[in-house]
Protein backbone atom coordinates (compact mmCIF):
# COMPACT_ATOMS: atom_id res chain seq x y z
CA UNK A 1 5.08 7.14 12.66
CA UNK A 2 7.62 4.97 10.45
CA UNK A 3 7.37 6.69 7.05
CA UNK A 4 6.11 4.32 4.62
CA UNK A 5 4.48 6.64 1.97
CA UNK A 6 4.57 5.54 -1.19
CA UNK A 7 4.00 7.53 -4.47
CA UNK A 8 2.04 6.33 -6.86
CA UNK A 9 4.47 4.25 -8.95
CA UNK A 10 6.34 3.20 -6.26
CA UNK A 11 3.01 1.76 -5.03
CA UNK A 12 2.36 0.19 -8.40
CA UNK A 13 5.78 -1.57 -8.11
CA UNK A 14 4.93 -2.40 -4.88
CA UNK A 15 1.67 -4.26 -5.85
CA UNK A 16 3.66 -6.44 -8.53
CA UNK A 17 6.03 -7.57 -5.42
CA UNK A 18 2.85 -7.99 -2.95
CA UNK A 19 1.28 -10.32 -5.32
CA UNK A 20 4.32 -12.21 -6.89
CA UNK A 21 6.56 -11.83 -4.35
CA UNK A 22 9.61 -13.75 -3.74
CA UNK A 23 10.25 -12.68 -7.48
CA UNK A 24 13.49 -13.14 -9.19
CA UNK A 25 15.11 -9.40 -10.31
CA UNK A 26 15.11 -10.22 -13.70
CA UNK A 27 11.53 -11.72 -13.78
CA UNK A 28 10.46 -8.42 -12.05
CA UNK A 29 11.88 -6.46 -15.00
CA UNK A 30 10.05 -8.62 -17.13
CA UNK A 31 6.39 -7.94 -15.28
CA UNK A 32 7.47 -4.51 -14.59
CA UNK A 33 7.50 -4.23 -18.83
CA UNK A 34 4.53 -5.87 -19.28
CA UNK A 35 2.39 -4.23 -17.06
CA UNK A 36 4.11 -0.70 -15.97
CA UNK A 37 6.15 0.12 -19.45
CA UNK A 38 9.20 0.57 -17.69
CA UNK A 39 13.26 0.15 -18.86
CA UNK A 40 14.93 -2.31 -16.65
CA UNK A 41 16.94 0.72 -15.34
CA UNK A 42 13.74 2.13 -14.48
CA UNK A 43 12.97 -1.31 -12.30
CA UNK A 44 16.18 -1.23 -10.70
CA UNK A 45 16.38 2.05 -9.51
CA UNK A 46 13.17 1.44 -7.56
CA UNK A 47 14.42 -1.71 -6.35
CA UNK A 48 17.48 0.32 -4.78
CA UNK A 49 15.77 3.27 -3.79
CA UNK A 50 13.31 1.26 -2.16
CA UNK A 51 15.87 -0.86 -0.34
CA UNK A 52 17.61 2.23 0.80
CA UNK A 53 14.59 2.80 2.57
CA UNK A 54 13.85 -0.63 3.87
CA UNK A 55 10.69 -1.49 1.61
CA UNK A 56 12.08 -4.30 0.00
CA UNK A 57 14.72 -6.71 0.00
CA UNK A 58 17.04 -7.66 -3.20
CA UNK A 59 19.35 -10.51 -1.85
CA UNK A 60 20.84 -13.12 -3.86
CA UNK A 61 18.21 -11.13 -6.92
CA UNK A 62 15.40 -12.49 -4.94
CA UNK A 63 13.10 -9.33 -4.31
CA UNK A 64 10.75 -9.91 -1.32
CA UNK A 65 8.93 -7.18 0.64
CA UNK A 66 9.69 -6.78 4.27
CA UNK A 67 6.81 -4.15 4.54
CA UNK A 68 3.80 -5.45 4.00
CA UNK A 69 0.43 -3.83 2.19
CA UNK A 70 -1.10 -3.62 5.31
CA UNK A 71 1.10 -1.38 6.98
CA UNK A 72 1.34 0.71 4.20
CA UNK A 73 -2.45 1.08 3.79
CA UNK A 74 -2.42 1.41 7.78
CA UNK A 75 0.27 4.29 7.36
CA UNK A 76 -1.78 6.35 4.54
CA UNK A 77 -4.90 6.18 5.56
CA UNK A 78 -3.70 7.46 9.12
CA UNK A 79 -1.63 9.93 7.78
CA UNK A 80 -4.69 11.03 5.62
CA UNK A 81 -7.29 11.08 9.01
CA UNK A 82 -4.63 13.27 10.03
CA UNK A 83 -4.17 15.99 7.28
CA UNK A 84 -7.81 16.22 5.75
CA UNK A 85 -9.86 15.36 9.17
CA UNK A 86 -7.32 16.87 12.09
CA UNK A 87 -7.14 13.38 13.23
CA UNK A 88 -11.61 12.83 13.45
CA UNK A 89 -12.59 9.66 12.48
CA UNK A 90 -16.20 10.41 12.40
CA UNK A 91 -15.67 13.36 10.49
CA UNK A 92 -13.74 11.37 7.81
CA UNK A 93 -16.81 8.69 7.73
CA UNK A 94 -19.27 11.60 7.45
CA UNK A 95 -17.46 12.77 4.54
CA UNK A 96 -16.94 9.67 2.80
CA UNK A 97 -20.53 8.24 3.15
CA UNK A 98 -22.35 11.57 2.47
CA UNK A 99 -24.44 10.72 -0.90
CA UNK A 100 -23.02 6.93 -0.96
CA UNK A 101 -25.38 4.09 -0.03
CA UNK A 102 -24.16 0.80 1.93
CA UNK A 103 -25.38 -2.96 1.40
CA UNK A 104 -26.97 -3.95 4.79
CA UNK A 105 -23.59 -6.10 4.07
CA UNK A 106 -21.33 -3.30 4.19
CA UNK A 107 -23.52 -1.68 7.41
CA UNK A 108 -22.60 -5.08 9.00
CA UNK A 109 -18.98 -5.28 8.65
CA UNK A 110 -18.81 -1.87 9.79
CA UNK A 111 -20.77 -2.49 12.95
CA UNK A 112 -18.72 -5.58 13.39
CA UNK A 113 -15.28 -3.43 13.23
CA UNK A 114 -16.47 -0.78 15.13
CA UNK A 115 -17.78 -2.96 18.11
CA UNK A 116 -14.29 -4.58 17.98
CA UNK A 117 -12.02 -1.28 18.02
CA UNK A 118 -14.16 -0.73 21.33
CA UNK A 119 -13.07 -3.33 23.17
């Protein structure tokens, strides 16, 4: 499994490139201020440390985000089937719906998704 876990400010920078994304460096400092509190050295050493890793893309100081919030969502949530459930799907639905009701909405979807994954 590519490793694309993401601590939790690193996914909070993340969600300011997802959404505004391509973003100039400098305007990402600017965002990254407004809405994390960081320095601009603070913004640039995630930029680098998440280009080391092949996250995102600074070229030309145009940030863009070759991995996308899909795969990273796809990548966490199997990694945590894996360590809390030993890999049980059911059991990880069991636990999360025990004392939680669902819309007839929500039962729907479900159904729909589950009826699809069985094809």
């Amino acid at each position: 499994m590519e490793e694309l876990k993401l601590f939790d400010a690193e996914y909070k920078f993340m969600d300011i490139i997802w959404e505004l994304e391509p973003i100039n460096s400098t305007e990402l400092t600017r965002v990254c201020m407004q809405r994390l509190g960081w320095k601009k050295s603070t913004t640039y050493t995630m930029i680098r440390k998440l280009s080391e890793r092949g996250i995102v893309q600074n070229r030309n100081a145009t940030v863009t985000a070759p991995v996308k919030r899909e795969q990273v969502q796809k990548y966490e949530s199997e990694a945590l089937l894996e360590k809390a459930f030993d890999g049980s799907l059911p059991a990880f639905l069991a636990a999360f719906l025990q004392d939680k009701k669902l819309s007839k909405q929500e039962a729907r979807e479900i159904e729909r998704m589950i009826e699809e994954a069985a094809k």
